[in-house]
Protein backbone atom coordinates (compact mmCIF):
# COMPACT_ATOMS: atom_id res chain seq x y z
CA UNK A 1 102.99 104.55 71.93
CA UNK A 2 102.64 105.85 75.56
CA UNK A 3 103.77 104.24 78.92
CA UNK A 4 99.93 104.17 79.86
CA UNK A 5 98.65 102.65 76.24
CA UNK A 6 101.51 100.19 76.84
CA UNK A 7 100.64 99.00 80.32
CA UNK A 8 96.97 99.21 79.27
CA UNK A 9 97.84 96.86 76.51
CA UNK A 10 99.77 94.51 78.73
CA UNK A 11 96.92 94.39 81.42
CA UNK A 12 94.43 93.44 78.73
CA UNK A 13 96.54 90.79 77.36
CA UNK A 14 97.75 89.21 80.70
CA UNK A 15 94.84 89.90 82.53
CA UNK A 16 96.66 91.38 85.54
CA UNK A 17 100.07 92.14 86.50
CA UNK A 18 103.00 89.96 86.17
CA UNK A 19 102.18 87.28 84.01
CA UNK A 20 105.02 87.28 81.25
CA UNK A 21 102.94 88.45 77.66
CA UNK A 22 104.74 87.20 74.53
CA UNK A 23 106.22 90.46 73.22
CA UNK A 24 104.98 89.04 69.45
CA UNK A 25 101.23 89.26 71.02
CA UNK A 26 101.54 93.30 71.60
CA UNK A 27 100.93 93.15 67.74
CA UNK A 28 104.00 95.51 66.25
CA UNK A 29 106.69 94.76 63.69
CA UNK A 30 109.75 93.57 64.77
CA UNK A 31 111.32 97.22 64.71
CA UNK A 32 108.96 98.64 66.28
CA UNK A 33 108.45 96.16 69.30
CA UNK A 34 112.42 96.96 69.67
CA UNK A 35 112.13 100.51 69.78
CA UNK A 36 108.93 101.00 71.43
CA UNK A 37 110.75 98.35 74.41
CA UNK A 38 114.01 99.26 74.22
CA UNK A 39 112.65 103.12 75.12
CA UNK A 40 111.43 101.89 78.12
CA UNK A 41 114.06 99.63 79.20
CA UNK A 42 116.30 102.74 78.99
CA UNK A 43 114.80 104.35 81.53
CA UNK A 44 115.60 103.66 85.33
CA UNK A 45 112.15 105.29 86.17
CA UNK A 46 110.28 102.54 84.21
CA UNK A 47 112.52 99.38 83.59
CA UNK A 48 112.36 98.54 86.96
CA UNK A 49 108.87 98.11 86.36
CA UNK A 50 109.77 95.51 83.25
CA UNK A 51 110.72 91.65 83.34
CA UNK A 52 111.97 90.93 79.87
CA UNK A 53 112.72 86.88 79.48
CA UNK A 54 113.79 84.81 76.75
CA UNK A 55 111.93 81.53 76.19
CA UNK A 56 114.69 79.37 74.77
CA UNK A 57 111.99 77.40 72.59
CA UNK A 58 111.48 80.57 71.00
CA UNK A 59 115.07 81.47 70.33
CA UNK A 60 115.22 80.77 66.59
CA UNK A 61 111.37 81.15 65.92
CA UNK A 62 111.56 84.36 63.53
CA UNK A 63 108.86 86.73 64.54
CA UNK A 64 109.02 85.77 68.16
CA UNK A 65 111.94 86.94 69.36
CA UNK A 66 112.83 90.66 69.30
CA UNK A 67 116.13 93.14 70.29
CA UNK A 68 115.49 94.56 73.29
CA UNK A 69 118.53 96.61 73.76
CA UNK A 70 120.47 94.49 72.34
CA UNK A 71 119.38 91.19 74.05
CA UNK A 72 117.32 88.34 72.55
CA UNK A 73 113.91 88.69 74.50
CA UNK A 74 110.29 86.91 73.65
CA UNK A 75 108.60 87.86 76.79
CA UNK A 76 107.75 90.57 78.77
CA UNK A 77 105.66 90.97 82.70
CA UNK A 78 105.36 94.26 84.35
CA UNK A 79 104.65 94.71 87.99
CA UNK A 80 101.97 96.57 89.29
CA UNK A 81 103.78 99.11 91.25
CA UNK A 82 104.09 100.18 88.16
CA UNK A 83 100.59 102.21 88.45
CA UNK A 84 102.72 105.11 90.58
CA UNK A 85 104.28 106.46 87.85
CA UNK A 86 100.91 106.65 85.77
């Protein structure tokens, strides 16, 4: 999945930018919710873009919290400067 299908997604689900979307709600398995966000963490271009958070309710809730990089994350808000690099 694309930067632009991702933020597309995100927008729908939040209804606007920065309001944190529960990374479980994008609809992908855990592996690929990992992958797909750990791609764009990786890069400096777009992470700055992405606010990943942890909702400590959610911490031992399997199927809501996913590796992002390593690092226990169940939510996730992008900003909409984000638009620039579209």
């Amino acid at each position: 999945m694309n930067l632009r299908a991702i933020v597309e997604k995100y927008r729908t689900l939040a209804g606007g930018f920065g309001i944190p979307v529960a990374l479980a709600d994008f609809g992908f398995t855990p592996a690929e919710t990992g992958r797909i966000f750990s791609l764009f963490d990786e890069d400096y271009h777009i992470s700055r873009f992405f606010h990943f958070t942890l909702d400590p309710a959610l911490e031992k809730v399997p199927g809501r919290t996913y590796r992002i990089n390593s690092f226990a994350q169940s939510h996730v808000s992008i900003d909409a400067e984000i638009a620039g690099i579209l």
